[in-house]
PDB file of N, CA and C in Angstrom:
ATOM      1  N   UNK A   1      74.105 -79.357   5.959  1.00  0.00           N
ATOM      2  CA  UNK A   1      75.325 -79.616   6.654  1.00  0.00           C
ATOM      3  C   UNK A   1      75.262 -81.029   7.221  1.00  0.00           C
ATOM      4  N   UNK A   2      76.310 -81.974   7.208  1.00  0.00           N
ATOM      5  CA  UNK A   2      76.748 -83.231   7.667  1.00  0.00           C
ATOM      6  C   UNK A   2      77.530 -83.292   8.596  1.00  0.00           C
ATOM      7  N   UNK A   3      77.040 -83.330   9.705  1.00  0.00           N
ATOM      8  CA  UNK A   3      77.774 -83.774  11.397  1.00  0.00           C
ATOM      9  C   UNK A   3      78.037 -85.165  11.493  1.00  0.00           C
ATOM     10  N   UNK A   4      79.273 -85.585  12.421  1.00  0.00           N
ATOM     11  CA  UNK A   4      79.303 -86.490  13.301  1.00  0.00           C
ATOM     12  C   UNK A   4      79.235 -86.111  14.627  1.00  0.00           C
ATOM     13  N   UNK A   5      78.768 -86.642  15.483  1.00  0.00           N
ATOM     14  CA  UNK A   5      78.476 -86.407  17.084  1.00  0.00           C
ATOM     15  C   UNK A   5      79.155 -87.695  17.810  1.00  0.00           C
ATOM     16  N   UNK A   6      80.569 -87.533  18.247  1.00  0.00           N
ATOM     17  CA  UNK A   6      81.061 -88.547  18.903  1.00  0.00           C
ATOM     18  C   UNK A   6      80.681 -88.144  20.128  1.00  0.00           C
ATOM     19  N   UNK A   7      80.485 -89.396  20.788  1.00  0.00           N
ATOM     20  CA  UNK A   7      80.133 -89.537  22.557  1.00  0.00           C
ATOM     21  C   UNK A   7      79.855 -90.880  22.922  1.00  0.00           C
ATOM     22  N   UNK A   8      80.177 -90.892  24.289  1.00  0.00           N
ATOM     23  CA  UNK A   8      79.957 -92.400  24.856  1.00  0.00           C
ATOM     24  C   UNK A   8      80.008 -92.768  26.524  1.00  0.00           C
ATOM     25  N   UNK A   9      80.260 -93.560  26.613  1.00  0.00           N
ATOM     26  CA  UNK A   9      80.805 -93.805  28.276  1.00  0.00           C
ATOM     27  C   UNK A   9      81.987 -93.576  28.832  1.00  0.00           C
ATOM     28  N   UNK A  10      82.646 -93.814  28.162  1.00  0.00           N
ATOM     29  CA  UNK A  10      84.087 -93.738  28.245  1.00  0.00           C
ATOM     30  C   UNK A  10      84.726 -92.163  28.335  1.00  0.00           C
ATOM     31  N   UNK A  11      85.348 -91.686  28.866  1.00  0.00           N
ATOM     32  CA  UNK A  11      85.690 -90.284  29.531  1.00  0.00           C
ATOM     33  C   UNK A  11      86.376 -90.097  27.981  1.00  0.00           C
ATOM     34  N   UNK A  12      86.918 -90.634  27.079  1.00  0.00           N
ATOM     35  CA  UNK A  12      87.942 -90.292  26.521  1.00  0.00           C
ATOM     36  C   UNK A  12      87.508 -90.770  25.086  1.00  0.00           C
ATOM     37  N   UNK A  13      85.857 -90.645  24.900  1.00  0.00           N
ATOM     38  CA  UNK A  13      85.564 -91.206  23.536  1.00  0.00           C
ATOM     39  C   UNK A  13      86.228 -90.939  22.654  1.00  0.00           C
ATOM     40  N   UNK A  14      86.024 -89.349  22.665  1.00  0.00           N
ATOM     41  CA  UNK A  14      86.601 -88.195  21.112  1.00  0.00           C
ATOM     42  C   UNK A  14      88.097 -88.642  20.973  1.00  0.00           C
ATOM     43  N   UNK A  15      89.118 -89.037  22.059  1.00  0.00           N
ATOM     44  CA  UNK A  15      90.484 -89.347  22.081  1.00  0.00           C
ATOM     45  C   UNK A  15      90.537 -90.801  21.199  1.00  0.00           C
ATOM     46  N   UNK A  16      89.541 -91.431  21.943  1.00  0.00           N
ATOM     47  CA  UNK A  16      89.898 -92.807  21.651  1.00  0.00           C
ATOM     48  C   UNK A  16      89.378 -93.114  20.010  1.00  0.00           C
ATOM     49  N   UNK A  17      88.582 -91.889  19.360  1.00  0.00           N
ATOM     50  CA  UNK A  17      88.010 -92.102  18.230  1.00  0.00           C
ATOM     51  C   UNK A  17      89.161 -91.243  17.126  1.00  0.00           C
ATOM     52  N   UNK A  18      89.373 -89.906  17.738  1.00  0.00           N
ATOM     53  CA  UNK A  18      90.481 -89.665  17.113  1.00  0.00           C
ATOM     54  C   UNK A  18      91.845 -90.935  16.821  1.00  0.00           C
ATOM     55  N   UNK A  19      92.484 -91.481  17.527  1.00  0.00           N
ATOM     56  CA  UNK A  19      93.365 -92.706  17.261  1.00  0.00           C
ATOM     57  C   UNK A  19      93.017 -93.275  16.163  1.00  0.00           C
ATOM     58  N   UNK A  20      91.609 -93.598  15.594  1.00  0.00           N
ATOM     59  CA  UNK A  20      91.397 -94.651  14.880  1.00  0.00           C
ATOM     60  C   UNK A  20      91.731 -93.923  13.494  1.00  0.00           C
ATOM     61  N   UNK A  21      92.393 -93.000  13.358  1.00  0.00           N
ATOM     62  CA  UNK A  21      92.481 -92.343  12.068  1.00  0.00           C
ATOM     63  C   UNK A  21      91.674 -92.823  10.744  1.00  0.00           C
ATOM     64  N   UNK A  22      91.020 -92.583  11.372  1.00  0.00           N
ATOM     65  CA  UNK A  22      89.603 -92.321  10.478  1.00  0.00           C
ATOM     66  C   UNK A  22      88.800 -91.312  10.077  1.00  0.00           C
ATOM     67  N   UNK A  23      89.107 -91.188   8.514  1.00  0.00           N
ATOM     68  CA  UNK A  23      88.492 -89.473   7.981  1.00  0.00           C
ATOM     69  C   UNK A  23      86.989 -89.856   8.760  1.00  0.00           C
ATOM     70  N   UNK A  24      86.328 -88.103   8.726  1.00  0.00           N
ATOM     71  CA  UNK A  24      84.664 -88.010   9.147  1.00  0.00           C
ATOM     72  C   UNK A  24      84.163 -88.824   8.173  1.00  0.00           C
ATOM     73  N   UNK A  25      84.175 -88.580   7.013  1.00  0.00           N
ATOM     74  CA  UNK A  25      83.445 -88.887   5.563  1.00  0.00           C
ATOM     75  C   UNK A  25      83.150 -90.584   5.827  1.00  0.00           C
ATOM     76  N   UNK A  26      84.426 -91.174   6.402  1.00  0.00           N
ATOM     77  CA  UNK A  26      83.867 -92.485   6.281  1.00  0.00           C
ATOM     78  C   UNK A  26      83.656 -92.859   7.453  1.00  0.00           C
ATOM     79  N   UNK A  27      83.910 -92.036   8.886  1.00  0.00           N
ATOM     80  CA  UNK A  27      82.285 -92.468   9.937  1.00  0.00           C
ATOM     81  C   UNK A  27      81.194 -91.956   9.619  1.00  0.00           C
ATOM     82  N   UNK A  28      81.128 -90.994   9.249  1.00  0.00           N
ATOM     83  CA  UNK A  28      79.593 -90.258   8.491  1.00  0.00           C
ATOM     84  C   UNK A  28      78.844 -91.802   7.606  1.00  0.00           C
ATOM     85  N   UNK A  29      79.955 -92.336   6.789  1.00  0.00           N
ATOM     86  CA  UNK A  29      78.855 -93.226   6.421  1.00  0.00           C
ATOM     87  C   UNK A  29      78.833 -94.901   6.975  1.00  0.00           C
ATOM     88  N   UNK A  30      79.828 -94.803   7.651  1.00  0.00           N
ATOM     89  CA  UNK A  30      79.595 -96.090   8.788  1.00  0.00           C
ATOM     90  C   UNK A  30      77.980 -95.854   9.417  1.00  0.00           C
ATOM     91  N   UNK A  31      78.410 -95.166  10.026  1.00  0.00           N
ATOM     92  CA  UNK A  31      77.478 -94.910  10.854  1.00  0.00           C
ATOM     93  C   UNK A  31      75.434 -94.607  10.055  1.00  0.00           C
ATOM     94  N   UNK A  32      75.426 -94.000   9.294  1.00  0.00           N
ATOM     95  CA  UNK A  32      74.495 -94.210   7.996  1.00  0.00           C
ATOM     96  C   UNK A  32      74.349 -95.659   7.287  1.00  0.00           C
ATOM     97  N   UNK A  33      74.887 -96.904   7.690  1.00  0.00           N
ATOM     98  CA  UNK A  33      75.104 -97.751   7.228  1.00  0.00           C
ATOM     99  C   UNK A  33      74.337 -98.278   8.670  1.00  0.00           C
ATOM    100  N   UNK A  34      74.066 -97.675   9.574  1.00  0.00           N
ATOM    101  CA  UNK A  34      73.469 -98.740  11.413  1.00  0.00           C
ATOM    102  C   UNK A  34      72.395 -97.966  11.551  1.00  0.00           C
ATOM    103  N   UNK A  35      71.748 -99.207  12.041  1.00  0.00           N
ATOM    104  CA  UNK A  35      70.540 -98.691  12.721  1.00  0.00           C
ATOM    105  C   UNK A  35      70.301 -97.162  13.286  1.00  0.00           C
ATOM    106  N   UNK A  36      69.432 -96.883  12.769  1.00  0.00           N
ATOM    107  CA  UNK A  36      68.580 -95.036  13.550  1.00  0.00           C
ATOM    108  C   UNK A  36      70.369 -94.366  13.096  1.00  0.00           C
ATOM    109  N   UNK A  37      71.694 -94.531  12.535  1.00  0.00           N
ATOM    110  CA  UNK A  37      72.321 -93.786  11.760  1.00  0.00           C
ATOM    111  C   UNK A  37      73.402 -93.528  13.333  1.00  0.00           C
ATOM    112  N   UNK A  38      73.754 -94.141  13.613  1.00  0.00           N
ATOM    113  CA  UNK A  38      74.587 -94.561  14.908  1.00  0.00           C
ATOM    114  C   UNK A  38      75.588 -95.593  14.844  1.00  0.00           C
ATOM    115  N   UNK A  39      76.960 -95.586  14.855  1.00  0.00           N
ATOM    116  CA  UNK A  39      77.389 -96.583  14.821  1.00  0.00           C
ATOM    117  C   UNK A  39      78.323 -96.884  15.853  1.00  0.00           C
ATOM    118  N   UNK A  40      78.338 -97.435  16.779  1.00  0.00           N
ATOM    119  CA  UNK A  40      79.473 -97.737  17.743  1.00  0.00           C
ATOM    120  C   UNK A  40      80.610 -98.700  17.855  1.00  0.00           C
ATOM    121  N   UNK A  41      81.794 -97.450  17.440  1.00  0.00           N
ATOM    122  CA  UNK A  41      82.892 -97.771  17.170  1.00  0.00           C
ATOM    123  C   UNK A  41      83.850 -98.280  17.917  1.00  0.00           C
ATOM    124  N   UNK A  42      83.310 -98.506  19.142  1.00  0.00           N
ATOM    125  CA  UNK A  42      84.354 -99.703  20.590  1.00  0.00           C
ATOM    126  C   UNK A  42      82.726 -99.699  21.259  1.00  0.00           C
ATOM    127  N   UNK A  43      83.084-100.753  22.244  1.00  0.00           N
ATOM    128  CA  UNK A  43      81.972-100.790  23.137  1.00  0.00           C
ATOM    129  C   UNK A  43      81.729 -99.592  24.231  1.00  0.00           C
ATOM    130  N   UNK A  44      80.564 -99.298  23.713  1.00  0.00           N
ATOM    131  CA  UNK A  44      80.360 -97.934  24.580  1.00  0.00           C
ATOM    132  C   UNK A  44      80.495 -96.280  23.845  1.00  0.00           C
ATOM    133  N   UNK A  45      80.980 -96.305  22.877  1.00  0.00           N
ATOM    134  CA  UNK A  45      81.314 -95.452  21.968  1.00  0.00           C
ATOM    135  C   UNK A  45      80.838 -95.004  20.986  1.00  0.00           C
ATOM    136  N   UNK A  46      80.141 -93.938  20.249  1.00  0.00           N
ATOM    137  CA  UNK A  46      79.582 -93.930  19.305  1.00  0.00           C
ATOM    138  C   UNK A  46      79.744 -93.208  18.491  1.00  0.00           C
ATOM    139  N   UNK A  47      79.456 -93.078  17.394  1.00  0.00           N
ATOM    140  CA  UNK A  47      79.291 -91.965  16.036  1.00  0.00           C
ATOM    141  C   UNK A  47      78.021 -91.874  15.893  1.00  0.00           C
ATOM    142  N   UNK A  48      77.528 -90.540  15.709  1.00  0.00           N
ATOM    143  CA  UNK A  48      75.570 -90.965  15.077  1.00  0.00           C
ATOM    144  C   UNK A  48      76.326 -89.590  14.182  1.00  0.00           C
ATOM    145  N   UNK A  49      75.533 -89.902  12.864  1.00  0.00           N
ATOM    146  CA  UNK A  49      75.778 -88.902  11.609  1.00  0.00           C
ATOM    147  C   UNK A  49      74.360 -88.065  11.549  1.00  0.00           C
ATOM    148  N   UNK A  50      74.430 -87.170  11.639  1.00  0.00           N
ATOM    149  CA  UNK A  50      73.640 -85.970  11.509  1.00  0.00           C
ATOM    150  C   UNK A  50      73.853 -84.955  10.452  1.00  0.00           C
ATOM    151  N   UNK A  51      72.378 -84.960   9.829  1.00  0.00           N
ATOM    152  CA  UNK A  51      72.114 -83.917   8.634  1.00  0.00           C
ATOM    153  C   UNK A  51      71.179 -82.921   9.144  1.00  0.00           C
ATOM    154  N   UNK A  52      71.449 -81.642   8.392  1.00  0.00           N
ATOM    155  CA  UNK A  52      70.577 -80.371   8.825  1.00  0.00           C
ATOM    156  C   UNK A  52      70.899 -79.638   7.477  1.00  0.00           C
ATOM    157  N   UNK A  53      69.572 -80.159   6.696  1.00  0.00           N
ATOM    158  CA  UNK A  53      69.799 -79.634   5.147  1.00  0.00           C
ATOM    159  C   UNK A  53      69.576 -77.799   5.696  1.00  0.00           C
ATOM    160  N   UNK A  54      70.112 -77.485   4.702  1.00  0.00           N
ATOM    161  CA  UNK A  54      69.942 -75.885   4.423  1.00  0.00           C
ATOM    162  C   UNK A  54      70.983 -75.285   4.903  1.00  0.00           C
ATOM    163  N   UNK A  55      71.309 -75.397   6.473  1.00  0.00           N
ATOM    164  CA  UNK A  55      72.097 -74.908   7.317  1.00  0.00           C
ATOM    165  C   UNK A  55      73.623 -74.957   6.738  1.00  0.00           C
ATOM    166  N   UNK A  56      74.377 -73.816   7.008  1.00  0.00           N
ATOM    167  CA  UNK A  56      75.799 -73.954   6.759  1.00  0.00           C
ATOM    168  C   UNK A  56      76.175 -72.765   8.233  1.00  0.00           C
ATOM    169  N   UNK A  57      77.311 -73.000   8.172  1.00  0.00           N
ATOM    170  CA  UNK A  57      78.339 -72.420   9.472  1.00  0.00           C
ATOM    171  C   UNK A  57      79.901 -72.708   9.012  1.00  0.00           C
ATOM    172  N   UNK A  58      80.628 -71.617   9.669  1.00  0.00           N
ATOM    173  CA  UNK A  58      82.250 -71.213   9.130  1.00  0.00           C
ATOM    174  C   UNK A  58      82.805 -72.361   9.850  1.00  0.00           C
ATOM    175  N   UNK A  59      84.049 -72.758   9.882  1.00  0.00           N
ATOM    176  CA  UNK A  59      84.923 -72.887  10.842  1.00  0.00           C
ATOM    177  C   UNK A  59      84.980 -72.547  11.768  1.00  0.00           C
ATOM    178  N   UNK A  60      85.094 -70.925  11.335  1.00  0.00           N
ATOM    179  CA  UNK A  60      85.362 -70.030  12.349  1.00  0.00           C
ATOM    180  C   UNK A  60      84.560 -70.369  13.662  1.00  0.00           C
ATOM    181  N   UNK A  61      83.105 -69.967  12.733  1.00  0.00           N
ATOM    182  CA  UNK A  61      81.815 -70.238  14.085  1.00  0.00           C
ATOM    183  C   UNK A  61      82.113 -71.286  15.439  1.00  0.00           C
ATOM    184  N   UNK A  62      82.490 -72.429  14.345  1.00  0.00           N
ATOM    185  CA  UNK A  62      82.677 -73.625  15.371  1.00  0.00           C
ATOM    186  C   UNK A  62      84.023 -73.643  16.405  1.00  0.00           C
ATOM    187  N   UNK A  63      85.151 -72.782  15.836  1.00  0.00           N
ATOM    188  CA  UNK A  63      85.978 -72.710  16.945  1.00  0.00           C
ATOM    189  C   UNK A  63      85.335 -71.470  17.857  1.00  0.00           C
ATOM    190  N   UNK A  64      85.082 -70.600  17.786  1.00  0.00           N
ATOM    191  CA  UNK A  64      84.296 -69.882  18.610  1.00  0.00           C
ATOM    192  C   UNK A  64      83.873 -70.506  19.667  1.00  0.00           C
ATOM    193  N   UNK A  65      82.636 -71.251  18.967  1.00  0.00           N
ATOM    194  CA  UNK A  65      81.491 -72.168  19.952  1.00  0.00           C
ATOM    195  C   UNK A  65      82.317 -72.997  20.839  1.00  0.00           C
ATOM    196  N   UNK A  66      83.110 -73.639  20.223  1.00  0.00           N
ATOM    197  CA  UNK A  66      83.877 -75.054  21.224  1.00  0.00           C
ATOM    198  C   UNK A  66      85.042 -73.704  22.068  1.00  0.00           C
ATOM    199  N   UNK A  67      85.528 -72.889  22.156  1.00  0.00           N
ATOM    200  CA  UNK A  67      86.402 -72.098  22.971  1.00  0.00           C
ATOM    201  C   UNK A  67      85.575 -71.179  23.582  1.00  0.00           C
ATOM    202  N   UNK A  68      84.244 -71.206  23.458  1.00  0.00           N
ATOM    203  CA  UNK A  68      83.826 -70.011  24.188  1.00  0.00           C
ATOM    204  C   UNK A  68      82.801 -70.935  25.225  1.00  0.00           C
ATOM    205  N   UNK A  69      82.134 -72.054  24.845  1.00  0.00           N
ATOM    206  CA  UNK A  69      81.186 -72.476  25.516  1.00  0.00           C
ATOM    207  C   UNK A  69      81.716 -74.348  25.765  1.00  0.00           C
ATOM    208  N   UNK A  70      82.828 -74.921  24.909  1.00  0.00           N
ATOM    209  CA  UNK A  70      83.058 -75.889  25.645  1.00  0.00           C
ATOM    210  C   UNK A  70      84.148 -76.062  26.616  1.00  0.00           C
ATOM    211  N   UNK A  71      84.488 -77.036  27.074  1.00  0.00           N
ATOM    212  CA  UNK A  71      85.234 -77.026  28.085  1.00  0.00           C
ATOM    213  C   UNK A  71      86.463 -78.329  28.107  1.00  0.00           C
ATOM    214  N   UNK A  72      87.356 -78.075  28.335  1.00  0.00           N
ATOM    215  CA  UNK A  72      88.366 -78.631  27.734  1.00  0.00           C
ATOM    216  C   UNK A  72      88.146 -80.480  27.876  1.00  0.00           C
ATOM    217  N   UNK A  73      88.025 -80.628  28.393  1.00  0.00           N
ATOM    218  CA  UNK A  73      87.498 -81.918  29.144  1.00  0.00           C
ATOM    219  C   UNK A  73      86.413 -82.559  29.158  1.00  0.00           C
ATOM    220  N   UNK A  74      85.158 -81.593  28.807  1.00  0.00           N
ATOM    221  CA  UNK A  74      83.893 -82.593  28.152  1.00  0.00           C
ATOM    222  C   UNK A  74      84.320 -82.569  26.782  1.00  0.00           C
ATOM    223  N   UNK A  75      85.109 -82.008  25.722  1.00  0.00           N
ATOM    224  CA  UNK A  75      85.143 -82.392  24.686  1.00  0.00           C
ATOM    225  C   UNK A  75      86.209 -83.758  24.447  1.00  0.00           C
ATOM    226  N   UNK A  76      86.525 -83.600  25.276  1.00  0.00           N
ATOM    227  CA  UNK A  76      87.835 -85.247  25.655  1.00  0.00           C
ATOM    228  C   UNK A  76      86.400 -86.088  25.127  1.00  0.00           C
ATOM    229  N   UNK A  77      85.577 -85.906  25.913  1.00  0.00           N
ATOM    230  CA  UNK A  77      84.164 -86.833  26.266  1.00  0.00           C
ATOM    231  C   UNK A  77      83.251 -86.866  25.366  1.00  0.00           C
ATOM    232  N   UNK A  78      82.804 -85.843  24.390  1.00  0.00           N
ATOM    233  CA  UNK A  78      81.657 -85.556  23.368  1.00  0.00           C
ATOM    234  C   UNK A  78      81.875 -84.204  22.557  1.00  0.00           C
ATOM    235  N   UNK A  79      81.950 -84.508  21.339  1.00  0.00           N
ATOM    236  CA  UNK A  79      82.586 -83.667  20.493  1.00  0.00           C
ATOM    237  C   UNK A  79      81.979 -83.714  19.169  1.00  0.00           C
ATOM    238  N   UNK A  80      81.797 -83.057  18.236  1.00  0.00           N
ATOM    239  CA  UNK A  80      81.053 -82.823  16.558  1.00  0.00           C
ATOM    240  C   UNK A  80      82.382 -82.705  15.920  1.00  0.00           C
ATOM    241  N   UNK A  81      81.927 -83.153  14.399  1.00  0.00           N
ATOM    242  CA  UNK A  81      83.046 -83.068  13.525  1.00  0.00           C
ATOM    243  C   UNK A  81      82.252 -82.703  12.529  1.00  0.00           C
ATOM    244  N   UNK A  82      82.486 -81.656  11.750  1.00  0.00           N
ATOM    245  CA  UNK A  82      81.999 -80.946  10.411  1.00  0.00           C
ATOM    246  C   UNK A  82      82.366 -82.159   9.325  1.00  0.00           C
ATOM    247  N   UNK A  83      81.426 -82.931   8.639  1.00  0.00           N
ATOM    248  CA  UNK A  83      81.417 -83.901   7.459  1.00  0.00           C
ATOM    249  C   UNK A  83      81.563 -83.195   6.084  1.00  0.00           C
ATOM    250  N   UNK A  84      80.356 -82.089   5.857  1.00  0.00           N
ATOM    251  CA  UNK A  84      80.179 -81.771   4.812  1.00  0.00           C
ATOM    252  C   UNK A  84      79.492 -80.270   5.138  1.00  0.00           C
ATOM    253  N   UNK A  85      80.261 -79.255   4.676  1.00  0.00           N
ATOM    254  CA  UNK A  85      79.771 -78.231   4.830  1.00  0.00           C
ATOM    255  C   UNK A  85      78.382 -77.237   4.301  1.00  0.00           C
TER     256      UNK A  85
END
């Protein structure tokens, strides 16, 4: 499985990264393209692309997880995006 992990300083990373309408696929490989696989997309802001061969998970799972255990407002702040299932 292929993650992005947006987060940063800025209260409003995931917002401010969503705007840039930019598919995952091509921060997944921005970011695979920077140092240690991180790429920061405004100052303060980041993408790091994350692999976890073997592993797979639904959709489903992940809305679960983010409605059962996140919170409306740290995900404003730090948030995953499914790349490659």
């Amino acid at each position: 499985m292929k993650l992005i992990h947006i987060y940063g300083d800025d209260e409003y990373s995931v917002e401010d990264f969503d705007m840039m309408n930019i598919t995952n696929e091509k921060a997944y490989a921005k970011a695979k393209e920077c140092k240690d696989d991180i790429w920061e997309f405004q100052q303060g802001c980041f993408v790091e692309a994350l692999d976890f061969a073997y592993d797979h998970v639904t959709d489903e799972f992940i809305d679960f997880v983010k409605a059962t255990v996140g919170d409306y407002d740290m995900l404003k702040h730090e948030d995953f995006y499914i790349v490659e299932n």
